[in-house]
C-alpha atoms as a PDB file:
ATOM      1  CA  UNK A   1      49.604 -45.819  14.699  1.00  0.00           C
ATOM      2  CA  UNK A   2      45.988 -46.629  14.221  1.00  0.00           C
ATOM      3  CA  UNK A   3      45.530 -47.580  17.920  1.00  0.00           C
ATOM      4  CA  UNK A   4      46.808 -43.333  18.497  1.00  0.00           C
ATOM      5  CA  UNK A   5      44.809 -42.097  15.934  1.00  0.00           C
ATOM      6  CA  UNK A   6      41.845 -44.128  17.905  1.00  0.00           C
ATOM      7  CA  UNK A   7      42.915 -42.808  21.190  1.00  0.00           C
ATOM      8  CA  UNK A   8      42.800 -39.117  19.943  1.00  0.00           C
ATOM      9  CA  UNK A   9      39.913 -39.521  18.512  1.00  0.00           C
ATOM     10  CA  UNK A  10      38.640 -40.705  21.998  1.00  0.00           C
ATOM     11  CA  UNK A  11      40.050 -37.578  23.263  1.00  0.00           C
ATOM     12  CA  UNK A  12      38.685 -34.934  21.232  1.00  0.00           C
ATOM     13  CA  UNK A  13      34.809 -36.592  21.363  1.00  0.00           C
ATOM     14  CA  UNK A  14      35.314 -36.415  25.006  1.00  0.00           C
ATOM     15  CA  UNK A  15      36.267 -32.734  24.743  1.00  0.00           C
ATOM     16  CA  UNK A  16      33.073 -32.015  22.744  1.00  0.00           C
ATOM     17  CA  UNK A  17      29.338 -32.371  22.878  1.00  0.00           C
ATOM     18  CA  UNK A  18      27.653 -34.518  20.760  1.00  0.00           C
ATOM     19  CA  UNK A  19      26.846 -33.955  16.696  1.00  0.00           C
ATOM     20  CA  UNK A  20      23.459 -33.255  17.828  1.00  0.00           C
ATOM     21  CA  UNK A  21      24.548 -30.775  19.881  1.00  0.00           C
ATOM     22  CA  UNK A  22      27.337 -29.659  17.244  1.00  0.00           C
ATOM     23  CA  UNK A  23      24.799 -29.388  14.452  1.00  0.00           C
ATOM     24  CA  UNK A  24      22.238 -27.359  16.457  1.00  0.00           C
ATOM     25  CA  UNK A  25      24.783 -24.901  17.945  1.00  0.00           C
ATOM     26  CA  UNK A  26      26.327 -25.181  14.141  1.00  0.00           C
ATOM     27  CA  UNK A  27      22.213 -23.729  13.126  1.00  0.00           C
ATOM     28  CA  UNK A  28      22.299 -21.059  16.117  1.00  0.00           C
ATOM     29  CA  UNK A  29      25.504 -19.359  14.883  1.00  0.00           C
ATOM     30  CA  UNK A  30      23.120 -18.110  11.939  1.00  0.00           C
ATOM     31  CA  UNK A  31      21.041 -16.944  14.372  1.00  0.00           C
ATOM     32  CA  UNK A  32      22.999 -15.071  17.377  1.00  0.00           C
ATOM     33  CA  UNK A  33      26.679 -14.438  18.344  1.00  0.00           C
ATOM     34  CA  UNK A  34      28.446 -17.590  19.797  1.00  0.00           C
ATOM     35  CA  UNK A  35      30.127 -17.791  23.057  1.00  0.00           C
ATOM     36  CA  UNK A  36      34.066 -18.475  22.663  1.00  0.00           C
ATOM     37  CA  UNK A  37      33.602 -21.760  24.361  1.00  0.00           C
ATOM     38  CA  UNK A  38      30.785 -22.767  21.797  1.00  0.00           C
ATOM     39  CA  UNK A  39      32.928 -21.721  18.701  1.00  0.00           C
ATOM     40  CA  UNK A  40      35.946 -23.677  20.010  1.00  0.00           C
ATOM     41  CA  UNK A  41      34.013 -26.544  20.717  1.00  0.00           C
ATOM     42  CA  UNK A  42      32.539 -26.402  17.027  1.00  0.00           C
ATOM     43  CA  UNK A  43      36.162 -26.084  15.471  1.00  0.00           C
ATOM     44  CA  UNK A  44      37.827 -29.026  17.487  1.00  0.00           C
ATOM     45  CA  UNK A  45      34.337 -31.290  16.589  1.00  0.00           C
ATOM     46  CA  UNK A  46      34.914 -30.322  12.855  1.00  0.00           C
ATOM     47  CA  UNK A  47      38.379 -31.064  13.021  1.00  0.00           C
ATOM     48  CA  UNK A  48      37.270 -34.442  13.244  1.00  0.00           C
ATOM     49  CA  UNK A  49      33.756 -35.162  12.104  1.00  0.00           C
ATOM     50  CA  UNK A  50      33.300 -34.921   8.530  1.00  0.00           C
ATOM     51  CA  UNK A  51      29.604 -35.223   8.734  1.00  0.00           C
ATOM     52  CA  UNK A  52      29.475 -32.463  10.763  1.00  0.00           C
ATOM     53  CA  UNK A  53      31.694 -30.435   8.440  1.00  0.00           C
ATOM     54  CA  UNK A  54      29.554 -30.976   5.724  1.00  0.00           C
ATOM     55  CA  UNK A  55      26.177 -30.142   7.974  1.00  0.00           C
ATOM     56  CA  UNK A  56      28.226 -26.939   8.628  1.00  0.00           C
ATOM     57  CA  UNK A  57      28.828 -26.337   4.531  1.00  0.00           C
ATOM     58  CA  UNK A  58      25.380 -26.724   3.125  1.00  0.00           C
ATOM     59  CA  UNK A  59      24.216 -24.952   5.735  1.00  0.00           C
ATOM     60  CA  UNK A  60      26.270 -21.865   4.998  1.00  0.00           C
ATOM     61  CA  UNK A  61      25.683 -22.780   1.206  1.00  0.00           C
ATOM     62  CA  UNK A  62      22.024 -22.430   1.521  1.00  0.00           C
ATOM     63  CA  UNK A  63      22.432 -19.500   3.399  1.00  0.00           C
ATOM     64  CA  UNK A  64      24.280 -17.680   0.997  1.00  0.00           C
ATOM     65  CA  UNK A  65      22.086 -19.007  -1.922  1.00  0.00           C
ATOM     66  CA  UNK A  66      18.929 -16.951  -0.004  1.00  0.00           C
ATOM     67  CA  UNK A  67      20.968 -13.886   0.878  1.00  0.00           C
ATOM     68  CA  UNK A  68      21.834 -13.809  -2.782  1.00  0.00           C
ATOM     69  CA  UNK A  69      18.157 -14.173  -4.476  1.00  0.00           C
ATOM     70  CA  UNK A  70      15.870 -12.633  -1.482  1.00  0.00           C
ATOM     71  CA  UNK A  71      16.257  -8.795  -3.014  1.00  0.00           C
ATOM     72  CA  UNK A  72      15.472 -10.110  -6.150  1.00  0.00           C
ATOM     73  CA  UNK A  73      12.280 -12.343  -4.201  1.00  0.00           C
ATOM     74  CA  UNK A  74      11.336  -9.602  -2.183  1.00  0.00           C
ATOM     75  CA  UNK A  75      11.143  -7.100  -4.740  1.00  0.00           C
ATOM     76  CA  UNK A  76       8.263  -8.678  -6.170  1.00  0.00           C
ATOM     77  CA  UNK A  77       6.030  -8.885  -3.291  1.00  0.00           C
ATOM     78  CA  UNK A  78       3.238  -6.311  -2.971  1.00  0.00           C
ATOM     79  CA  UNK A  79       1.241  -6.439   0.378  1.00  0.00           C
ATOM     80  CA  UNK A  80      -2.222  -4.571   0.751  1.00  0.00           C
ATOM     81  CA  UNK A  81      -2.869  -2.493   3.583  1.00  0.00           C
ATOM     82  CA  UNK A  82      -4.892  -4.907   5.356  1.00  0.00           C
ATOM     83  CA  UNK A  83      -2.280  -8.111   4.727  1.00  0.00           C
ATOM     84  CA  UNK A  84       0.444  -5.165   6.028  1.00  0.00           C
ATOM     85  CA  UNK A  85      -1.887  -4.507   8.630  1.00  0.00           C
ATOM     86  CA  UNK A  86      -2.144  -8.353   9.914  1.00  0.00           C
ATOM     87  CA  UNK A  87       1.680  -8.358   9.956  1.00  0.00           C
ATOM     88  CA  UNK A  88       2.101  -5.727  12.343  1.00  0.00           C
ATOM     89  CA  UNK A  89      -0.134  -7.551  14.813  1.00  0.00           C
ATOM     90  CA  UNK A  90       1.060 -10.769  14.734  1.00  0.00           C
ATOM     91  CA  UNK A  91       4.487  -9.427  15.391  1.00  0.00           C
ATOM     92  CA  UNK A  92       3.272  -7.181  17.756  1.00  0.00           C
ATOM     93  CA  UNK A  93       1.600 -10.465  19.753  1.00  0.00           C
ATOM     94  CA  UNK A  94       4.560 -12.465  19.463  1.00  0.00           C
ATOM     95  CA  UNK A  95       6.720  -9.787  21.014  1.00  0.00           C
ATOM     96  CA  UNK A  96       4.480  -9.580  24.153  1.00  0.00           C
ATOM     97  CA  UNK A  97       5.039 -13.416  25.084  1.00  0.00           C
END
């Protein structure tokens, strides 16, 4: 039995990038919409990979943590005209790259 459960796990690494790969595609879902292929290959690596799975946790943990408290962050910050002002242009550079 533990010479199958070796061979499967063979298998399914061979079916799926790396947990590099896993864990930075796990950090793009935040991000942008997956493709199907990307979200399958996620699900078969975490069916497997517990350190993975647990990347893929605290990430959504943390995620939800800031969701939760950035109204009650936000609603304290006060920007001056000019600050306001230096916003809009650095977004507006960025945009034109």
């Amino acid at each position: 039995m533990n010479t199958l459960k070796k061979l499967a796990m063979k298998i399914l690494d061979g079916l799926t990038p790396s947990c590099d790969v896993i864990t930075e595609k796990i950090s793009e879902s935040l991000d942008r919409k997956l493709s199907l292929k990307e979200r399958l290959q996620i699900k078969v690596h975490l069916m497997y990979c517990k350190y993975c799975l647990r990347y893929r946790d605290q990430i959504m943990y943390m995620r939800r943590l800031l969701e939760k408290d950035s109204a009650s962050i936000l609603k304290d910050v006060k920007l001056d005209a000019a600050q306001k002002s230096r916003m809009k242009e650095q977004i507006r550079k960025s945009c034109q790259h």
